[in-house]
C-alpha atoms as a PDB file:
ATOM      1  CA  UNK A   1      32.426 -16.260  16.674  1.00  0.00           C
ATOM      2  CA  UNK A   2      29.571 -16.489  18.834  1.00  0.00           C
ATOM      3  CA  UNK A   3      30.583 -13.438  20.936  1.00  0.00           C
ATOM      4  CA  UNK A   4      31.107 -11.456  17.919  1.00  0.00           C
ATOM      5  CA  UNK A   5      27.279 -12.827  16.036  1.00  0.00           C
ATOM      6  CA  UNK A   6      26.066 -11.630  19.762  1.00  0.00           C
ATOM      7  CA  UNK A   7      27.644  -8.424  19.365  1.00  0.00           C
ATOM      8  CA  UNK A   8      26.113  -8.014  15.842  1.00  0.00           C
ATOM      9  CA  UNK A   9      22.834  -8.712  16.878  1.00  0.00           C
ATOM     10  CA  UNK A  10      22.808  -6.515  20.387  1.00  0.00           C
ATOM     11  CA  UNK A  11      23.551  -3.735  17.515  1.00  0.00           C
ATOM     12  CA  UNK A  12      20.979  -4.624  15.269  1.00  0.00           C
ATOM     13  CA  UNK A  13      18.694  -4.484  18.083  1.00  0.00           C
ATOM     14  CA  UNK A  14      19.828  -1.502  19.408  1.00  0.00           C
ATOM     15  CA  UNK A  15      19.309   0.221  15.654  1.00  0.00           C
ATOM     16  CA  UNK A  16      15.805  -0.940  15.039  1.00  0.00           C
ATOM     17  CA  UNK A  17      14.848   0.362  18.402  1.00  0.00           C
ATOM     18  CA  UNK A  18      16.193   3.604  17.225  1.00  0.00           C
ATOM     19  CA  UNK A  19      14.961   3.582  13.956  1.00  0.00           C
ATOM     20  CA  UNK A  20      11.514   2.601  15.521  1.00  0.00           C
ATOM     21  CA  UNK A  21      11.159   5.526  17.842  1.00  0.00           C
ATOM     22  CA  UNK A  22      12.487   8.235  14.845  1.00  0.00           C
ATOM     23  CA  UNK A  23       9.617   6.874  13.524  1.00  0.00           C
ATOM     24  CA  UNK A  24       7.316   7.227  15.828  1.00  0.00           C
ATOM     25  CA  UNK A  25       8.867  11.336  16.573  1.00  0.00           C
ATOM     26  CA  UNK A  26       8.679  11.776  12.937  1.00  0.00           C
ATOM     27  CA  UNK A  27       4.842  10.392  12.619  1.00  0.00           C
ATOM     28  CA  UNK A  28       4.008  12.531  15.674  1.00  0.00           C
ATOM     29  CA  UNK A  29       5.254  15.289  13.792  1.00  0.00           C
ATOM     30  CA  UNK A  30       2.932  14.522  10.895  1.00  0.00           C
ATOM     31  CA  UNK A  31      -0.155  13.570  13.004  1.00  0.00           C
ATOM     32  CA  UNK A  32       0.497  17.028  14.713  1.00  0.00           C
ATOM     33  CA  UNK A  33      -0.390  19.275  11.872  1.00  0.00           C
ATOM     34  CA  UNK A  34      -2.627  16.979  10.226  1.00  0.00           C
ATOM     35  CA  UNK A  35      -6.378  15.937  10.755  1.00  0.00           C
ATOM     36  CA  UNK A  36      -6.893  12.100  11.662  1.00  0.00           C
ATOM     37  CA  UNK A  37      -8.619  11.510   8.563  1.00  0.00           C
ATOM     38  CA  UNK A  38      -5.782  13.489   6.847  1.00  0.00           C
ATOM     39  CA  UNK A  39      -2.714  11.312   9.035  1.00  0.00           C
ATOM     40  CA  UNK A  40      -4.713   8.419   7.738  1.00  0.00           C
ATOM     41  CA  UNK A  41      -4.846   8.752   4.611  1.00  0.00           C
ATOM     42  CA  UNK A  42      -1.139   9.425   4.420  1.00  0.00           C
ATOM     43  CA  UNK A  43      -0.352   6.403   6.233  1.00  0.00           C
ATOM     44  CA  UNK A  44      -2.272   4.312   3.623  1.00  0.00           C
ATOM     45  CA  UNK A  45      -0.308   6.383   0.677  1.00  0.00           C
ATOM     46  CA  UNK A  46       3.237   5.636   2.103  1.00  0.00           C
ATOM     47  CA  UNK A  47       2.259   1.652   2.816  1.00  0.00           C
ATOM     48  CA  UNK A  48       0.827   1.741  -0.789  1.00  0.00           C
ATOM     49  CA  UNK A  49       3.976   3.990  -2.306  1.00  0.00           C
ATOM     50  CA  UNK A  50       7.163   1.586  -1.076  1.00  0.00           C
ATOM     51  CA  UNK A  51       9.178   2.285  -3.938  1.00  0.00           C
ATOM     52  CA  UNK A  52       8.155   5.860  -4.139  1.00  0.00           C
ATOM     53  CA  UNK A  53       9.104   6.427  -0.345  1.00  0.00           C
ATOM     54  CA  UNK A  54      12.494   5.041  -1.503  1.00  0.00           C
ATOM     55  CA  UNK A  55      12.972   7.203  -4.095  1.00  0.00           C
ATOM     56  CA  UNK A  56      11.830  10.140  -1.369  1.00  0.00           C
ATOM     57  CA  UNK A  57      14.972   8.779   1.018  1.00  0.00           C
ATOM     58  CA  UNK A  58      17.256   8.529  -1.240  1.00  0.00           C
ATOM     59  CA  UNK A  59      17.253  11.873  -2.685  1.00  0.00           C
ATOM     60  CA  UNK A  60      16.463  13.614   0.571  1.00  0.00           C
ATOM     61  CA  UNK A  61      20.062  12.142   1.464  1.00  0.00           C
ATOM     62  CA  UNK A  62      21.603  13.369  -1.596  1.00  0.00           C
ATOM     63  CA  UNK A  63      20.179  16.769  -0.706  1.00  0.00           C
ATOM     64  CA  UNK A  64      20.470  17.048   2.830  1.00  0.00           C
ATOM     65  CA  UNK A  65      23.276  14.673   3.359  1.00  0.00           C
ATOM     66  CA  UNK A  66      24.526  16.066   7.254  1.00  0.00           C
ATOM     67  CA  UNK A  67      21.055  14.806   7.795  1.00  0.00           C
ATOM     68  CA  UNK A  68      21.867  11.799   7.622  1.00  0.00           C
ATOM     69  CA  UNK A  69      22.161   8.492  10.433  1.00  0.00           C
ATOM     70  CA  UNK A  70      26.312   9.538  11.261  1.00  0.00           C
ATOM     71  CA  UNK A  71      26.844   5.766  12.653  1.00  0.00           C
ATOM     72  CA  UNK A  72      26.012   4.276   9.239  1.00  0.00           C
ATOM     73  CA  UNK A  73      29.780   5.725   8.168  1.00  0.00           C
ATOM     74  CA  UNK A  74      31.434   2.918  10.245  1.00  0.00           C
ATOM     75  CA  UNK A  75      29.326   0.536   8.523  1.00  0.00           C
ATOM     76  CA  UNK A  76      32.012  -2.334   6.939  1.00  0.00           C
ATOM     77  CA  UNK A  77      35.175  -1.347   9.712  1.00  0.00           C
ATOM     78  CA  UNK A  78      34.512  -3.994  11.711  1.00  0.00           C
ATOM     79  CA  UNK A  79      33.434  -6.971   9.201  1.00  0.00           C
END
């Protein structure tokens, strides 16, 4: 049990990492074609607009669903 609850959380680690530097390649994206006062202000809209950025997720991965993270599919196979 305890190698397994080790396992789990060397892959939770190892997916926030990720999910921390898409992030950051995605912001840099942003920041790149905006003006700092511009990147700023849409920093403050998405921290202010949780449940709207939600909405925005979900239905980009209805639209554009190869987009997707592929790993999540094996999500529940080993639990």
């Amino acid at each position: 049990a305890l190698a397994d609850s080790l396992a789990v959380l060397e892959e939770l680690r190892n997916r926030l990492t990720k999910c921390g530097e898409d992030l950051e390649a995605e912001f840099n994206s942003v920041r790149a074609i905006l003006s700092p006062t511009q990147a700023a202000k849409f920093l403050i809209w998405v921290a202010n607009n949780g449940a709207c950025m939600h909405m925005l997720n979900e239905l980009w991965s209805k639209v554009y669903p190869d987009l997707g993270d592929a790993e999540e599919v094996d999500d529940g196979s080993n639990t």
